[in-house]
PDB file of N, CA and C in Angstrom:
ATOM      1  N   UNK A   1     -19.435 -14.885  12.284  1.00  0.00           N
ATOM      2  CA  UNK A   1     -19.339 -13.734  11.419  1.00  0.00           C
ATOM      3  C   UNK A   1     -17.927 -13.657  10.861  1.00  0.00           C
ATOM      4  N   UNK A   2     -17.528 -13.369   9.553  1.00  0.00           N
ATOM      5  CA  UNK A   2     -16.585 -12.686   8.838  1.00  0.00           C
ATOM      6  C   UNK A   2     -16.202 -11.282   8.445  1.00  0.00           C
ATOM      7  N   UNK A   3     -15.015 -10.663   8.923  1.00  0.00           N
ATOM      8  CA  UNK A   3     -15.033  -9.067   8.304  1.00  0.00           C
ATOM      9  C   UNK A   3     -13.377  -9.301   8.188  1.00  0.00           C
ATOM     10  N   UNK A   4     -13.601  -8.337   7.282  1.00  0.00           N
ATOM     11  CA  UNK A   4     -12.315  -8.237   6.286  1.00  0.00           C
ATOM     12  C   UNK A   4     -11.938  -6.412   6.218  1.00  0.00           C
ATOM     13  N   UNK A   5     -10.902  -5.995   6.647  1.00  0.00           N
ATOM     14  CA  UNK A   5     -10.886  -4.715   6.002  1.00  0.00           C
ATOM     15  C   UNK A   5     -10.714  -4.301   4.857  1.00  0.00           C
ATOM     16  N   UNK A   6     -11.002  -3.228   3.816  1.00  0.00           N
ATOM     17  CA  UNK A   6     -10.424  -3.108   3.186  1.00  0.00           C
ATOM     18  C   UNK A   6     -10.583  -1.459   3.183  1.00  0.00           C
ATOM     19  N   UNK A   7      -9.088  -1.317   2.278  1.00  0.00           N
ATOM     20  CA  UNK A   7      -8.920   0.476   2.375  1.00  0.00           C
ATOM     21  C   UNK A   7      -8.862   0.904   0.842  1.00  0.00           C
ATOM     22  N   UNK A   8      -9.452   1.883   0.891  1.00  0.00           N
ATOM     23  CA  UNK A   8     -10.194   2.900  -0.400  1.00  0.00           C
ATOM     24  C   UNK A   8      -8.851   3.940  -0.191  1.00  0.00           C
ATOM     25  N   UNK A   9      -9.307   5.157  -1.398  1.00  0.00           N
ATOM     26  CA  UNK A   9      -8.691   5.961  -1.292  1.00  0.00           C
ATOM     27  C   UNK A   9      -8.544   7.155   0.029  1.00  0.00           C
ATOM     28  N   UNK A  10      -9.900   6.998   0.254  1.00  0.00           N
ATOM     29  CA  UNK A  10     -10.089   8.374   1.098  1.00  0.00           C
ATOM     30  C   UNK A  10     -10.972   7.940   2.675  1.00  0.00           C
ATOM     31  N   UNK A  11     -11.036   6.350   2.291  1.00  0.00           N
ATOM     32  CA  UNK A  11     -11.980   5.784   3.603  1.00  0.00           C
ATOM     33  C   UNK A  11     -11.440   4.568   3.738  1.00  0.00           C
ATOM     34  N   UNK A  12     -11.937   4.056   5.156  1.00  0.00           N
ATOM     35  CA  UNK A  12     -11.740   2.470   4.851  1.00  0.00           C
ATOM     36  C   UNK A  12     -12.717   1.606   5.502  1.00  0.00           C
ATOM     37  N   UNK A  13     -13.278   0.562   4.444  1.00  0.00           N
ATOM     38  CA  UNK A  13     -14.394  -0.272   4.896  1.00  0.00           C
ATOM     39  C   UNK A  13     -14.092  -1.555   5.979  1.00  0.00           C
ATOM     40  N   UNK A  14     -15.019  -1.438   6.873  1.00  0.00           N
ATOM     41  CA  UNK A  14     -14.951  -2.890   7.615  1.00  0.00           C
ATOM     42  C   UNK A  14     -16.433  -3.571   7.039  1.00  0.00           C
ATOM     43  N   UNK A  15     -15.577  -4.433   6.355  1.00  0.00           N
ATOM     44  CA  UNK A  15     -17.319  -5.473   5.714  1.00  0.00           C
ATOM     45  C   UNK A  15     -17.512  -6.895   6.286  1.00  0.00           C
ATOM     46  N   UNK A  16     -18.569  -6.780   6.544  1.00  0.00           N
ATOM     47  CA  UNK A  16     -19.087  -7.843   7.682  1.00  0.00           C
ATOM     48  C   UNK A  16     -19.858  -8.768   6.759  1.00  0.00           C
ATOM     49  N   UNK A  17     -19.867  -9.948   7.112  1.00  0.00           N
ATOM     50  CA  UNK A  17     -20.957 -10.924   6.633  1.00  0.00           C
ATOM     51  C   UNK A  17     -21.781 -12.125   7.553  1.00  0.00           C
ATOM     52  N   UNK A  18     -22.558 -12.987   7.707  1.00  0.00           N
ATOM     53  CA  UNK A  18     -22.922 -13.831   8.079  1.00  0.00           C
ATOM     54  C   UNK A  18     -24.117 -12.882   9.520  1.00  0.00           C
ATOM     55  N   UNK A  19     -24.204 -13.431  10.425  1.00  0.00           N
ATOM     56  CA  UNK A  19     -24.483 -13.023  12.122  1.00  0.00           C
ATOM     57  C   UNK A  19     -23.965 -11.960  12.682  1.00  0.00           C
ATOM     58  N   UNK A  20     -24.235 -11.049  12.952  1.00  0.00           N
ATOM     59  CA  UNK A  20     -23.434  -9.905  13.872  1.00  0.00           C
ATOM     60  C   UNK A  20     -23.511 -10.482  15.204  1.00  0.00           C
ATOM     61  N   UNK A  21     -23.132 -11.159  15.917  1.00  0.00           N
ATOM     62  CA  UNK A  21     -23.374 -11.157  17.208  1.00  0.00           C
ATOM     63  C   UNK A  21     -22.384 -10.623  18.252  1.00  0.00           C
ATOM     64  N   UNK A  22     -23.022 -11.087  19.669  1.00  0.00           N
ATOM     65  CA  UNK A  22     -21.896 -11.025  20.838  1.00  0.00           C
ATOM     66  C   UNK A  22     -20.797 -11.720  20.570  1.00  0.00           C
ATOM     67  N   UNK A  23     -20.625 -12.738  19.608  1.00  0.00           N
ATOM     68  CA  UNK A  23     -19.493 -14.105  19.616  1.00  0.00           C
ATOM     69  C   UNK A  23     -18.719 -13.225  18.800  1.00  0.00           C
ATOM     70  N   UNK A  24     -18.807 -11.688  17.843  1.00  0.00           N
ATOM     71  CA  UNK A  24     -17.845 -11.324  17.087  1.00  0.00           C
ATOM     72  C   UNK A  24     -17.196 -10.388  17.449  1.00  0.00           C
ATOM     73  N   UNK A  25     -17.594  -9.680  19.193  1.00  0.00           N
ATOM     74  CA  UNK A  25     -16.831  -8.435  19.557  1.00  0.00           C
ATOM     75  C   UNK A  25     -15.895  -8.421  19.559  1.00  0.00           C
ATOM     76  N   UNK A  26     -14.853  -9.222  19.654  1.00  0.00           N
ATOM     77  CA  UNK A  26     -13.152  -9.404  19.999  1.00  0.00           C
ATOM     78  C   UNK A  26     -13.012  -9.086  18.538  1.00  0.00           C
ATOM     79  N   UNK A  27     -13.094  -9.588  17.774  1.00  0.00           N
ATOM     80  CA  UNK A  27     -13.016  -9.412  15.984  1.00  0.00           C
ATOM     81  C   UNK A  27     -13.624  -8.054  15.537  1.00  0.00           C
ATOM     82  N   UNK A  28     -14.745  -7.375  15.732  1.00  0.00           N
ATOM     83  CA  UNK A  28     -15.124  -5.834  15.552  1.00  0.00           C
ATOM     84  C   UNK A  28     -14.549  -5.252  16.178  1.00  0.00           C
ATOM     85  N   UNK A  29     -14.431  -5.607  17.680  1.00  0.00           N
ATOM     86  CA  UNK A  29     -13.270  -4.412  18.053  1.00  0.00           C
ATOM     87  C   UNK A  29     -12.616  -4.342  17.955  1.00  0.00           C
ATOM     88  N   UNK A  30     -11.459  -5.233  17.624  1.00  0.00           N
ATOM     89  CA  UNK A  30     -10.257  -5.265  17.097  1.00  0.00           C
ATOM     90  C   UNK A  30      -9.789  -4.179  16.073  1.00  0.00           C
ATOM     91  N   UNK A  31     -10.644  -4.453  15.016  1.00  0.00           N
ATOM     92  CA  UNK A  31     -10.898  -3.746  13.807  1.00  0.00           C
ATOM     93  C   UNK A  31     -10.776  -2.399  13.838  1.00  0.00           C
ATOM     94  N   UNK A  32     -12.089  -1.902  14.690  1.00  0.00           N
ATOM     95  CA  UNK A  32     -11.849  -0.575  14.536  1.00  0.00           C
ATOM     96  C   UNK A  32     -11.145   0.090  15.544  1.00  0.00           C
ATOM     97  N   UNK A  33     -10.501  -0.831  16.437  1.00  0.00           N
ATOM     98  CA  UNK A  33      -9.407   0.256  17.306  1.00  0.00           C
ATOM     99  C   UNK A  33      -8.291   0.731  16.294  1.00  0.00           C
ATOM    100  N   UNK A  34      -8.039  -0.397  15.682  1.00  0.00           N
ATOM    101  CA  UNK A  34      -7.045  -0.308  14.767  1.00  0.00           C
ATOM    102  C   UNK A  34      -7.250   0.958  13.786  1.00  0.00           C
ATOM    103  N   UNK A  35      -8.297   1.161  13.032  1.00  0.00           N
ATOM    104  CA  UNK A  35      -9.096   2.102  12.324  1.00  0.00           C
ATOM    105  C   UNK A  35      -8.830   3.508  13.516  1.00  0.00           C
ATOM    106  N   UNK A  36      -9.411   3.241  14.250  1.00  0.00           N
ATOM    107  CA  UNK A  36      -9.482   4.564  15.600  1.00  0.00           C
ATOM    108  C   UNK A  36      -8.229   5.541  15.615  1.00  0.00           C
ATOM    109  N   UNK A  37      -7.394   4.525  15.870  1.00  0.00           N
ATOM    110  CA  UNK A  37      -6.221   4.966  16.661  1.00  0.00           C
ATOM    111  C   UNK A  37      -4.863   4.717  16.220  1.00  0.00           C
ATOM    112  N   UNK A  38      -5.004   3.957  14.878  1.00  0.00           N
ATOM    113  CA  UNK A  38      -3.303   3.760  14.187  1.00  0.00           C
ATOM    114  C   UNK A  38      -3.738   3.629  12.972  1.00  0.00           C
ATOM    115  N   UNK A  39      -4.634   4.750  12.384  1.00  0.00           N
ATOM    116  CA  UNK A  39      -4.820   4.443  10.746  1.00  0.00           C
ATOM    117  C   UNK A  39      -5.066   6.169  10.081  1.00  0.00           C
ATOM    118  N   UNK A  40      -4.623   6.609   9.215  1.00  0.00           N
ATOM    119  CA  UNK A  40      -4.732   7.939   9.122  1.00  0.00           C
ATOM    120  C   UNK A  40      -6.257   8.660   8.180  1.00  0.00           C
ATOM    121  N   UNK A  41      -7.259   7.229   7.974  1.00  0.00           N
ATOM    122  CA  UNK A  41      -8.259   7.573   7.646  1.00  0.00           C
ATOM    123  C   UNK A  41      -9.700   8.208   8.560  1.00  0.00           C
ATOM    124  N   UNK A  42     -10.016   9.533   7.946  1.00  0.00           N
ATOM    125  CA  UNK A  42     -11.131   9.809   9.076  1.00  0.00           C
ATOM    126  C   UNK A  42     -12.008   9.377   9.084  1.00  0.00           C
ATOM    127  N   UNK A  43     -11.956   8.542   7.958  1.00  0.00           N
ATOM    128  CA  UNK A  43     -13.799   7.791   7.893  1.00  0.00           C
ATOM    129  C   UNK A  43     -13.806   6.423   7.902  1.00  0.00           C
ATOM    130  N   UNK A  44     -14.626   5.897   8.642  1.00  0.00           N
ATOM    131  CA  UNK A  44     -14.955   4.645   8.424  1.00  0.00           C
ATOM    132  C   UNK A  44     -16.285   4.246   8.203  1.00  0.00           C
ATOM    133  N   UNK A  45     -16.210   2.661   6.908  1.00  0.00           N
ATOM    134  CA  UNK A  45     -17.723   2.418   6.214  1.00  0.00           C
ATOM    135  C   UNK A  45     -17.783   0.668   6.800  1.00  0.00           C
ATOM    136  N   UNK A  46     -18.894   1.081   7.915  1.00  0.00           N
ATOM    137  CA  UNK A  46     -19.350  -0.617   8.454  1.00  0.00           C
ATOM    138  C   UNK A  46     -20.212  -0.803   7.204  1.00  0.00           C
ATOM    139  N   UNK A  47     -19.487  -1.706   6.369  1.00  0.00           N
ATOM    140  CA  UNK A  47     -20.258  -2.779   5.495  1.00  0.00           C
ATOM    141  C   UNK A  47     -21.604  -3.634   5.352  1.00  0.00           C
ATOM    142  N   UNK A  48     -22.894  -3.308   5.646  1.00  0.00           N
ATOM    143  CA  UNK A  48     -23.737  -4.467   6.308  1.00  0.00           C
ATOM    144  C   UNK A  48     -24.265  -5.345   5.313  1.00  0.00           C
ATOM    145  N   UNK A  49     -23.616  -5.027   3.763  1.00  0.00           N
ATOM    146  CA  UNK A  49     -24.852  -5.645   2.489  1.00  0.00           C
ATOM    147  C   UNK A  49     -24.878  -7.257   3.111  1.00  0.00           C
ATOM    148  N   UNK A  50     -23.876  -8.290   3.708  1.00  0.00           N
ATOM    149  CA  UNK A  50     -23.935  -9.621   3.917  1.00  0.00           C
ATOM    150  C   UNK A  50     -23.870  -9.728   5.227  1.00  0.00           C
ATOM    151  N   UNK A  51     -24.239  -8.558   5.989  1.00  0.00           N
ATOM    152  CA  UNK A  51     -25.164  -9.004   7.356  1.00  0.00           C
ATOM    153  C   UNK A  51     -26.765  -9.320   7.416  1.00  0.00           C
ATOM    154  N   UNK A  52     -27.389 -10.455   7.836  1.00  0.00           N
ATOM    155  CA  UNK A  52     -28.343 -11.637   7.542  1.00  0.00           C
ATOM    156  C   UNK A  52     -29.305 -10.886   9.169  1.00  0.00           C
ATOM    157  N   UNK A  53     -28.145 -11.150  10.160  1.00  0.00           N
ATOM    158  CA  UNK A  53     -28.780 -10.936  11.304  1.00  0.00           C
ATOM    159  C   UNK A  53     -27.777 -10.012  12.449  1.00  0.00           C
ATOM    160  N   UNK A  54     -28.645  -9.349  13.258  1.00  0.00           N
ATOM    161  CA  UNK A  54     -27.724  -8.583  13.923  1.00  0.00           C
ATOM    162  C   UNK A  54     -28.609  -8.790  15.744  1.00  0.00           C
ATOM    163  N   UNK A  55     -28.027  -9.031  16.698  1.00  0.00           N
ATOM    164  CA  UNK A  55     -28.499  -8.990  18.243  1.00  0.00           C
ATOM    165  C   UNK A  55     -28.341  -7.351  19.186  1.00  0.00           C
ATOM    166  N   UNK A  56     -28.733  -7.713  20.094  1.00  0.00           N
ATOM    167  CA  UNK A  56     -28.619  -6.312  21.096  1.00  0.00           C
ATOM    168  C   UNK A  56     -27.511  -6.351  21.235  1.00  0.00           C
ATOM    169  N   UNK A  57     -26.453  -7.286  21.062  1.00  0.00           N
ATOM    170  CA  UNK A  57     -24.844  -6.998  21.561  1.00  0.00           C
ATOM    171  C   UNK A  57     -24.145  -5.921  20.689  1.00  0.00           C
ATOM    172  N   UNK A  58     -24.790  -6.610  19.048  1.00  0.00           N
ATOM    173  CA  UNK A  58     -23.926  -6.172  17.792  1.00  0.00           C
ATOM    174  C   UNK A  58     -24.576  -3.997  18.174  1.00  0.00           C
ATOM    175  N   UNK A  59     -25.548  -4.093  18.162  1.00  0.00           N
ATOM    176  CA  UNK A  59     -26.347  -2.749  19.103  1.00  0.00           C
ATOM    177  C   UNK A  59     -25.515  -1.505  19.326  1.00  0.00           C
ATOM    178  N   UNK A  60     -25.212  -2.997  20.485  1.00  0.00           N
ATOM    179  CA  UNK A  60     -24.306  -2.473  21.829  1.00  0.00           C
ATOM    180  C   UNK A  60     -22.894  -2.042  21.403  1.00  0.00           C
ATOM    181  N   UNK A  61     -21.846  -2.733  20.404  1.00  0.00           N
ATOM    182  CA  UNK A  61     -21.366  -2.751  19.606  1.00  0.00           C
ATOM    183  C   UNK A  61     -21.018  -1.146  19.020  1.00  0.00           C
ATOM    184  N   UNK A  62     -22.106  -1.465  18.012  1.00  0.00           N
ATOM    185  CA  UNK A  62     -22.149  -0.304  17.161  1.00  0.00           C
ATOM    186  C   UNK A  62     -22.058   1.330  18.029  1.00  0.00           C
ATOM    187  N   UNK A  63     -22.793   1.248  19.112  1.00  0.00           N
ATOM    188  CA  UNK A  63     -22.726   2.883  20.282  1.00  0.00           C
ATOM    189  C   UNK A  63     -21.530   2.946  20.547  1.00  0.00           C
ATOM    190  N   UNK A  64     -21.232   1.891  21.208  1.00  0.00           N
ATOM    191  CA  UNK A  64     -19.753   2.257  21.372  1.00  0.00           C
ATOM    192  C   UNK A  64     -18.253   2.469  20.336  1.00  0.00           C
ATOM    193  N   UNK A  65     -18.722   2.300  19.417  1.00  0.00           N
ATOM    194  CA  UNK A  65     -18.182   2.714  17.890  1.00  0.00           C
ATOM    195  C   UNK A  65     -18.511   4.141  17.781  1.00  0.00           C
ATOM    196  N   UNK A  66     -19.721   4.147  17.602  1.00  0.00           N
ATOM    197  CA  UNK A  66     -19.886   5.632  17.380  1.00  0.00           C
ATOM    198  C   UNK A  66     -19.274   6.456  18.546  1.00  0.00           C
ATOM    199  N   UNK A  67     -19.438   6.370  19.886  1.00  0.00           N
ATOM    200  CA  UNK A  67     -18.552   6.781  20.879  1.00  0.00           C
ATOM    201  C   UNK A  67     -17.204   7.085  20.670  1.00  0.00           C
ATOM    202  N   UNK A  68     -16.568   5.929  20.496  1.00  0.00           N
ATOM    203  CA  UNK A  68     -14.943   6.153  20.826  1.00  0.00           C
ATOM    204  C   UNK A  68     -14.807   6.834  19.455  1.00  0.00           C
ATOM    205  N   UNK A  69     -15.455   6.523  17.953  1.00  0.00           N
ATOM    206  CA  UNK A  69     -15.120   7.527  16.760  1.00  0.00           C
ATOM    207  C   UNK A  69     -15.465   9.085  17.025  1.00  0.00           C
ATOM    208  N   UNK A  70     -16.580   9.446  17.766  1.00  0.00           N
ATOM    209  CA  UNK A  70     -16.707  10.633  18.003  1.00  0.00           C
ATOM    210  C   UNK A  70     -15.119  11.769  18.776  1.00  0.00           C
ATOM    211  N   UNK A  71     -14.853  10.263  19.846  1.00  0.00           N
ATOM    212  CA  UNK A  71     -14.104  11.144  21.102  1.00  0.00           C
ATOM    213  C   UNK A  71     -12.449  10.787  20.155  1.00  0.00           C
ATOM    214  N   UNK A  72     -12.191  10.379  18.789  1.00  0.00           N
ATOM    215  CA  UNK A  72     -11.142  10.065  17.738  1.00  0.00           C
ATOM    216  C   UNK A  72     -11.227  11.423  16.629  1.00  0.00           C
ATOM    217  N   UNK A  73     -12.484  11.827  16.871  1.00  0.00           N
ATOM    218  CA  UNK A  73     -12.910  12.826  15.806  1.00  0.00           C
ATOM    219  C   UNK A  73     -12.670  12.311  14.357  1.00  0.00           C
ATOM    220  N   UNK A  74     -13.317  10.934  14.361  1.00  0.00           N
ATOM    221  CA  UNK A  74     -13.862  10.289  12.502  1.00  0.00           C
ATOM    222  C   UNK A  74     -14.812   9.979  12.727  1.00  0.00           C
ATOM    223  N   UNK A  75     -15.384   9.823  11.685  1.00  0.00           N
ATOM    224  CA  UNK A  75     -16.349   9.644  11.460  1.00  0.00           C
ATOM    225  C   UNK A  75     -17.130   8.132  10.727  1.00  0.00           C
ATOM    226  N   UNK A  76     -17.947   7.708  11.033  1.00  0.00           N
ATOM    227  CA  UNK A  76     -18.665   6.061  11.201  1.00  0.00           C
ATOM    228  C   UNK A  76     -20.257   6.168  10.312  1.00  0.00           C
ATOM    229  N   UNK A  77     -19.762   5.497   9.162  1.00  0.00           N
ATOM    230  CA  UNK A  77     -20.884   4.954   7.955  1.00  0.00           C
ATOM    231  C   UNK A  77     -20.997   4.182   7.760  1.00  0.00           C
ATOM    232  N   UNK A  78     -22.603   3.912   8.116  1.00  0.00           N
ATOM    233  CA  UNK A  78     -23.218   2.236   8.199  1.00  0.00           C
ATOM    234  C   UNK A  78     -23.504   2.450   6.508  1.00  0.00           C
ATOM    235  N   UNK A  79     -23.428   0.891   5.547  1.00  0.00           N
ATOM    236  CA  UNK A  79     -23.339   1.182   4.165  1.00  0.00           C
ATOM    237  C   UNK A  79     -24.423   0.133   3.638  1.00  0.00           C
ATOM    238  N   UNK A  80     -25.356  -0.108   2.754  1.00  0.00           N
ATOM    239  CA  UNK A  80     -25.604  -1.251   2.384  1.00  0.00           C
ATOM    240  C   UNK A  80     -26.565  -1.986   3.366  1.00  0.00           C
ATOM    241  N   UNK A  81     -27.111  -1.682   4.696  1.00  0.00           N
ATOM    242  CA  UNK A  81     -27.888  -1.996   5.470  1.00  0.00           C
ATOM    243  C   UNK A  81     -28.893  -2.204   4.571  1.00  0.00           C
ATOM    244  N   UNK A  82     -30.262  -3.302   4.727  1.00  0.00           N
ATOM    245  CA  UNK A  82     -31.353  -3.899   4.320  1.00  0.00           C
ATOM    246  C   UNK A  82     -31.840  -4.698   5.161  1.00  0.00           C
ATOM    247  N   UNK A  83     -33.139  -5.358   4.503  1.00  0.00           N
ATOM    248  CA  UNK A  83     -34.189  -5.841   5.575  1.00  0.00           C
ATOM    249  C   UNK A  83     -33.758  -5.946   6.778  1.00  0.00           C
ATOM    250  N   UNK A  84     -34.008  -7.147   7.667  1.00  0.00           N
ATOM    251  CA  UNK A  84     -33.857  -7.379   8.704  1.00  0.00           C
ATOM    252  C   UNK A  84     -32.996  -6.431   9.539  1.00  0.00           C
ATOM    253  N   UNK A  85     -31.528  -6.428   9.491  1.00  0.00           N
ATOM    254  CA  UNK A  85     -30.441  -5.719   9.609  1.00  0.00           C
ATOM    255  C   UNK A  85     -31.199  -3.798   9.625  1.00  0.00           C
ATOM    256  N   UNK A  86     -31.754  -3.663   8.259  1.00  0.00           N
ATOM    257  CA  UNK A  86     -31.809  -1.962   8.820  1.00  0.00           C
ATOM    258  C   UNK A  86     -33.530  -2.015   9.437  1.00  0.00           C
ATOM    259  N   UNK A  87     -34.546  -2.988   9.245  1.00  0.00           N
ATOM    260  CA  UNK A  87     -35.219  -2.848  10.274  1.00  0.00           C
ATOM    261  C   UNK A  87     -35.120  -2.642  11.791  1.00  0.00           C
ATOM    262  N   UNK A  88     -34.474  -3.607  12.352  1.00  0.00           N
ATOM    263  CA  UNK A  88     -34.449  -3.307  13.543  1.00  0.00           C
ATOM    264  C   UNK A  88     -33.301  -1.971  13.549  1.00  0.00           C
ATOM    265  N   UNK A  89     -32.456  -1.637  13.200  1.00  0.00           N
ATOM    266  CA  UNK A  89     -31.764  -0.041  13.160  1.00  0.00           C
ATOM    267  C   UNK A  89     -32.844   0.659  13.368  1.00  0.00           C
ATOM    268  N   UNK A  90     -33.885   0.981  12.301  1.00  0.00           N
ATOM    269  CA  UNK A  90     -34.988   1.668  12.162  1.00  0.00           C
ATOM    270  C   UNK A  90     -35.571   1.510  13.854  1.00  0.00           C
ATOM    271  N   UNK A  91     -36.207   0.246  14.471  1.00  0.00           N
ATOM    272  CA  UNK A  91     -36.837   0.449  15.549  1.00  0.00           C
ATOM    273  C   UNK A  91     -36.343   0.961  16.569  1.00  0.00           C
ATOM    274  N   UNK A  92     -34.869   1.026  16.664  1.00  0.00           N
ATOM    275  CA  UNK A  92     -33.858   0.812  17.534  1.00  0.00           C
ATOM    276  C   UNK A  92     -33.451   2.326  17.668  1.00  0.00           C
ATOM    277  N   UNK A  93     -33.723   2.960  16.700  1.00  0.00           N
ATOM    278  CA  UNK A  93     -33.108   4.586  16.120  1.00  0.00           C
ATOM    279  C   UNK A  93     -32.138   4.684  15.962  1.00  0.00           C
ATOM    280  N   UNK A  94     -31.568   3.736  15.414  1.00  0.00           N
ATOM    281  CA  UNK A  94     -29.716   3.811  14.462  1.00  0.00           C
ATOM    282  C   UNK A  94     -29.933   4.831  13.912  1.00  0.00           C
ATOM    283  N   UNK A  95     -31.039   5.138  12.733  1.00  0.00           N
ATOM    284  CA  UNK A  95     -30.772   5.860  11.436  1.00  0.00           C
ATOM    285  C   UNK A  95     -30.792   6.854  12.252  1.00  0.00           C
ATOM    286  N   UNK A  96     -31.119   7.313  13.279  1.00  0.00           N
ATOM    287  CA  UNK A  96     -30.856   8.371  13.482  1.00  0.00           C
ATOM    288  C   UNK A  96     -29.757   8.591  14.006  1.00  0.00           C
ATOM    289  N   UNK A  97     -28.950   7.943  14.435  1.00  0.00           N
ATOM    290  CA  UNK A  97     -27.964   8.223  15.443  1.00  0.00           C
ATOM    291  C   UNK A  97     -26.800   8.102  14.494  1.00  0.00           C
ATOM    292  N   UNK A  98     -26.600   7.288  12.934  1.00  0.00           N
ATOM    293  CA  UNK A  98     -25.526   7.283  12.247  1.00  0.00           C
ATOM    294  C   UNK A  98     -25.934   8.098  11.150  1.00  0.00           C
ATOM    295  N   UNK A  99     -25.248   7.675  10.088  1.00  0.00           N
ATOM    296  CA  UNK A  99     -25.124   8.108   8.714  1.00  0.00           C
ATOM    297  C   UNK A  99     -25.378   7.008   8.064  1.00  0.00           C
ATOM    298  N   UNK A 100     -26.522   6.846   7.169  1.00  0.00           N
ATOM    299  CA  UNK A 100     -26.472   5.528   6.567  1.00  0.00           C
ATOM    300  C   UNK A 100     -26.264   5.858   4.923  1.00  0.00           C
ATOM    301  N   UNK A 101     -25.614   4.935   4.161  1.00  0.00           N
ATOM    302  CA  UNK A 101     -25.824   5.328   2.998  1.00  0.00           C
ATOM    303  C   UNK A 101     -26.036   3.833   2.449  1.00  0.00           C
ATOM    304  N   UNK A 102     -26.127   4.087   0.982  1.00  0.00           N
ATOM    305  CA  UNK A 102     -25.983   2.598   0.405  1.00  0.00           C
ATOM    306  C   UNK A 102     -24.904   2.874  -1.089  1.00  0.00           C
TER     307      UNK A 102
END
């Protein structure tokens, strides 16, 4: 997997491409600690339009995002999710548990 940050005016995106897997946690988390805890934006937008595939890790992943952003008090927008990627969200009950937009 590839992610790149980039920062907007009022948010800042982490955009992902290729596999979400377990092999990219050191690289997602990285990311958004950084975002969390030394960046003065309250929002953050997980990117998914060039995520292909996502596992129970990337999941696993994502809760604990929403976690530590909750206990940061910002806030976490999944963006651009489709097939595969927001299907299983859908089975999984992401949409309910985030904010999705496109």
């Amino acid at each position: 997997m590839k992610l790149e940050v980039e920062y907007q005016k009022e948010y800042a995106v982490i955009k992902l491409s290729g596999k979400f897997t377990y092999a990219a946690r050191k690289l997602f988390t990285d990311a958004y600690k950084e975002l969390l805890y030394a960046s003065p934006y309250t929002t953050i937008h997980i990117d998914f339009s060039m995520i292909d595939y996502l596992d129970s890790a990337a999941l696993g992943m994502l809760l604990l995002l929403k976690e530590r952003s909750e206990e940061s008090g910002k806030q976490v927008i999944i963006t651009n999710c489709s097939g595969f990627p927001l299907d299983l969200m859908n089975i999984a009950g992401f949409t309910r548990i985030f904010q999705m937009a496109n």
